[in-house]
C-alpha atoms as a PDB file:
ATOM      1  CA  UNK A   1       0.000   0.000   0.000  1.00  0.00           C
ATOM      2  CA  UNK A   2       2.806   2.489   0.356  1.00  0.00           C
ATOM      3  CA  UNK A   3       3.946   2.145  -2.851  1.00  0.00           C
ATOM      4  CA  UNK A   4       0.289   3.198  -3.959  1.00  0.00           C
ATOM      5  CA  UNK A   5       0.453   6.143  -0.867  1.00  0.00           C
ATOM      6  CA  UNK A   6       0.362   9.987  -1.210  1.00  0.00           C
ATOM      7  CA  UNK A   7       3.199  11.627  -0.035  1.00  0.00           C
ATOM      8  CA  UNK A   8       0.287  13.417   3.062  1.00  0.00           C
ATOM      9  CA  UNK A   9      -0.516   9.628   4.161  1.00  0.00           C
ATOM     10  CA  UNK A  10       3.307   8.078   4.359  1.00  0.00           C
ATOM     11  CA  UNK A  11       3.719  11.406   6.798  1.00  0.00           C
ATOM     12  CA  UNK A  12       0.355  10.031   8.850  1.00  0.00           C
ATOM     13  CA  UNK A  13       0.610   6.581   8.934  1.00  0.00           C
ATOM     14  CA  UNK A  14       3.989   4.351   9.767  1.00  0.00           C
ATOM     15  CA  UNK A  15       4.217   1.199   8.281  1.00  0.00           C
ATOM     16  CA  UNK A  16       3.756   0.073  11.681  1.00  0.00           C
ATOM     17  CA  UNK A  17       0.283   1.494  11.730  1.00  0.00           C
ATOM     18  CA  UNK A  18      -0.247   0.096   8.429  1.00  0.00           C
ATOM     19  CA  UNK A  19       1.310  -3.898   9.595  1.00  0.00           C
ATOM     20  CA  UNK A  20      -1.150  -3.556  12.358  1.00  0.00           C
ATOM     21  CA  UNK A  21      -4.348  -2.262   9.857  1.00  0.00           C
ATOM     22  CA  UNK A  22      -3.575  -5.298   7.708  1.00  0.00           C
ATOM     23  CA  UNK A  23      -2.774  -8.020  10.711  1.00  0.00           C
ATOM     24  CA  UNK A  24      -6.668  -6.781  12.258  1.00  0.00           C
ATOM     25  CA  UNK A  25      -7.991  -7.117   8.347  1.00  0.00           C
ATOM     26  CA  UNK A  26      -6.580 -10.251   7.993  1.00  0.00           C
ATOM     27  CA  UNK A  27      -8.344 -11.540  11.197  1.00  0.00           C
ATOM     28  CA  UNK A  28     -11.408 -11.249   9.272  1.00  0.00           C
ATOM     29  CA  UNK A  29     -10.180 -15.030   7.189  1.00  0.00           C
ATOM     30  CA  UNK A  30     -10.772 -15.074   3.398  1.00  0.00           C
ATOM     31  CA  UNK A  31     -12.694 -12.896   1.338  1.00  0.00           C
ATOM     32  CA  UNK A  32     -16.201 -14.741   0.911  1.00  0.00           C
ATOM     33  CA  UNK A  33     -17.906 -11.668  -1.155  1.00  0.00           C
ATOM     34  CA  UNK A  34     -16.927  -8.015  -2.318  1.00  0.00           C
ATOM     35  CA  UNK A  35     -20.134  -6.022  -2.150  1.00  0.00           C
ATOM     36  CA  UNK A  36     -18.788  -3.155  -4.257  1.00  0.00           C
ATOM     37  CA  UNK A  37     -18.249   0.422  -3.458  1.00  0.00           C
ATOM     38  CA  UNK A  38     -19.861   3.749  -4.387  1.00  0.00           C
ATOM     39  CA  UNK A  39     -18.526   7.167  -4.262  1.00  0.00           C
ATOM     40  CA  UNK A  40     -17.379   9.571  -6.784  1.00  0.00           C
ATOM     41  CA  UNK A  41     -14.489  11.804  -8.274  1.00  0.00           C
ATOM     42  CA  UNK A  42     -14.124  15.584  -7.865  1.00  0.00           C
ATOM     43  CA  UNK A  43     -12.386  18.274  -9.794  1.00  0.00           C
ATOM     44  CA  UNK A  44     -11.188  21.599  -8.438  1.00  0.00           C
ATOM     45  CA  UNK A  45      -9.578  24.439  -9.739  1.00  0.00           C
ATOM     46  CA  UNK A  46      -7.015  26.487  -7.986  1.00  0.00           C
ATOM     47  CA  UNK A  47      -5.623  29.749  -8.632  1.00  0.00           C
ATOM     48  CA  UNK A  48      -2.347  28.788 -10.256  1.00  0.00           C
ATOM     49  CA  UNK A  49      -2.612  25.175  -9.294  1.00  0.00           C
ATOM     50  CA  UNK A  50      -4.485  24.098 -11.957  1.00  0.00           C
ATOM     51  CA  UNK A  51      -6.980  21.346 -12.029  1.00  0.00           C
ATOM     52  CA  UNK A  52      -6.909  18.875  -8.811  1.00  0.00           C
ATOM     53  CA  UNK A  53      -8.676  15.500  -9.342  1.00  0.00           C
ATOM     54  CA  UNK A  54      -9.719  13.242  -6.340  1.00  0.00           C
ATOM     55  CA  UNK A  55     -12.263  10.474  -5.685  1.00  0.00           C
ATOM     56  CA  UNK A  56     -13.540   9.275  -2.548  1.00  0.00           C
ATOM     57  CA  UNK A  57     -15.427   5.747  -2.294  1.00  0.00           C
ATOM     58  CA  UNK A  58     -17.006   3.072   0.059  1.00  0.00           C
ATOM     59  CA  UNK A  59     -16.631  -0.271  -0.048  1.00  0.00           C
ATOM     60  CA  UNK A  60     -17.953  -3.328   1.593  1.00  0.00           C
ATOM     61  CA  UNK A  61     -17.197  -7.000   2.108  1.00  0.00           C
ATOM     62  CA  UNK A  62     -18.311 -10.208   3.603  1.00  0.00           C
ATOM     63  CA  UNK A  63     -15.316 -12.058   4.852  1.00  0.00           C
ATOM     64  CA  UNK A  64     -15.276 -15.624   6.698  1.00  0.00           C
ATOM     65  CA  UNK A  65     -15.413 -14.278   9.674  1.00  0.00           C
ATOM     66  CA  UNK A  66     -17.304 -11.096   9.572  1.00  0.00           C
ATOM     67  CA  UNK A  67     -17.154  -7.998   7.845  1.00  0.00           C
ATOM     68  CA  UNK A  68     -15.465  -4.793   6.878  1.00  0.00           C
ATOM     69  CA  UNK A  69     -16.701  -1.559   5.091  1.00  0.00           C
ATOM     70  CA  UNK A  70     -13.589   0.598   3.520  1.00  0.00           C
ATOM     71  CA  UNK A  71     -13.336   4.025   2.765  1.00  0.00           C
ATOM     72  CA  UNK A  72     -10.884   5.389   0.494  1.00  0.00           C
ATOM     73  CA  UNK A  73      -9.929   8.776  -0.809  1.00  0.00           C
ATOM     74  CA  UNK A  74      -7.613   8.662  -3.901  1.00  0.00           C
ATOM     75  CA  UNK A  75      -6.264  11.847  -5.618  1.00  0.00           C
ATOM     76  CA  UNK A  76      -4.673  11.704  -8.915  1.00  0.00           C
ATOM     77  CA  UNK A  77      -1.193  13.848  -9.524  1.00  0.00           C
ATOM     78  CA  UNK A  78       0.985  13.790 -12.727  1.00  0.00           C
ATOM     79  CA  UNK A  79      -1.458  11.221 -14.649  1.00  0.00           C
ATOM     80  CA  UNK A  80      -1.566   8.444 -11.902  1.00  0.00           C
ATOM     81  CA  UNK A  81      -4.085   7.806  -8.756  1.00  0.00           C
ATOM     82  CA  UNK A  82      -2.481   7.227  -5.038  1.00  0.00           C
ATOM     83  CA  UNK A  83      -4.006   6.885  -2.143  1.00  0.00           C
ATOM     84  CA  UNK A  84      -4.684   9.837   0.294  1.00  0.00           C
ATOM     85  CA  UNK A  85      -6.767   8.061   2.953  1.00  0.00           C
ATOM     86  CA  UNK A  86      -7.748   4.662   4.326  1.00  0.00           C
ATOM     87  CA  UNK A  87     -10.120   3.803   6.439  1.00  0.00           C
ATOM     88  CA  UNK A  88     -11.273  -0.133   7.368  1.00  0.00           C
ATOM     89  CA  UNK A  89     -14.091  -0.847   9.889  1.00  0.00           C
ATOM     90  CA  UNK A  90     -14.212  -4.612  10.431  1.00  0.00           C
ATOM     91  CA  UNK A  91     -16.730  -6.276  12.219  1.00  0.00           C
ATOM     92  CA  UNK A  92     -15.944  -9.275  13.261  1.00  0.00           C
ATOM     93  CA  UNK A  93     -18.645 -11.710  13.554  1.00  0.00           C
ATOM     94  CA  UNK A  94     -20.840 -11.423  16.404  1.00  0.00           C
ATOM     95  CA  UNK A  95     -18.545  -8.246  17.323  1.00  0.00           C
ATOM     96  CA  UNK A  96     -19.217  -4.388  16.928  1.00  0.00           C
ATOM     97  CA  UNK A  97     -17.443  -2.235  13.938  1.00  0.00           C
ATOM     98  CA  UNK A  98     -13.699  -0.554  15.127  1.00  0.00           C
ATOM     99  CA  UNK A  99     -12.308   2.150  13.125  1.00  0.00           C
ATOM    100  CA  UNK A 100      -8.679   1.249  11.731  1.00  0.00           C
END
């Protein structure tokens, strides 16, 4: 995922904090069924700046164990998309969501 990262999330998030995202995730067991996302992209203009494209999505999935809703906010910079924010709130099954 840090190869994929904006420069404003590898200054938020260590890959520590990232190991530890993905070790809760992968609690979760397999992927059973990706429930697809919705959101949508976004272009501003800035005085000088020129045109800023970003694009900011849901998704949700059923996983052997329970299940997870992501968020994501992407922003695309010199012709190619990274990632500016993640967000995963698994629910385990028979648990309660928690934000990671």
């Amino acid at each position: 995922m840090l190869d994929r990262a904006a420069p404003e999330l590898r200054t938020k998030a260590t890959p520590e904090q990232l190991a530890l995202v993905f070790d809760t995730l992968a609690k979760l067991g397999p992927m059973v069924a990706y429930e697809g996302a919705k959101g949508d992209a976004t272009m501003s203009y800035g005085t000088g700046a020129g045109a800023e494209v970003s694009a900011r999505y849901v998704a949700t999935a059923r996983f052997q164990n329970g299940n997870a809703t992501f968020q994501i906010v992407l922003i695309k910079r010199d012709g190619s998309w990274t990632i500016l924010s993640f967000h995963a709130d698994p629910v385990p099954a028979g648990g309660t969501a928690k934000r990671i």
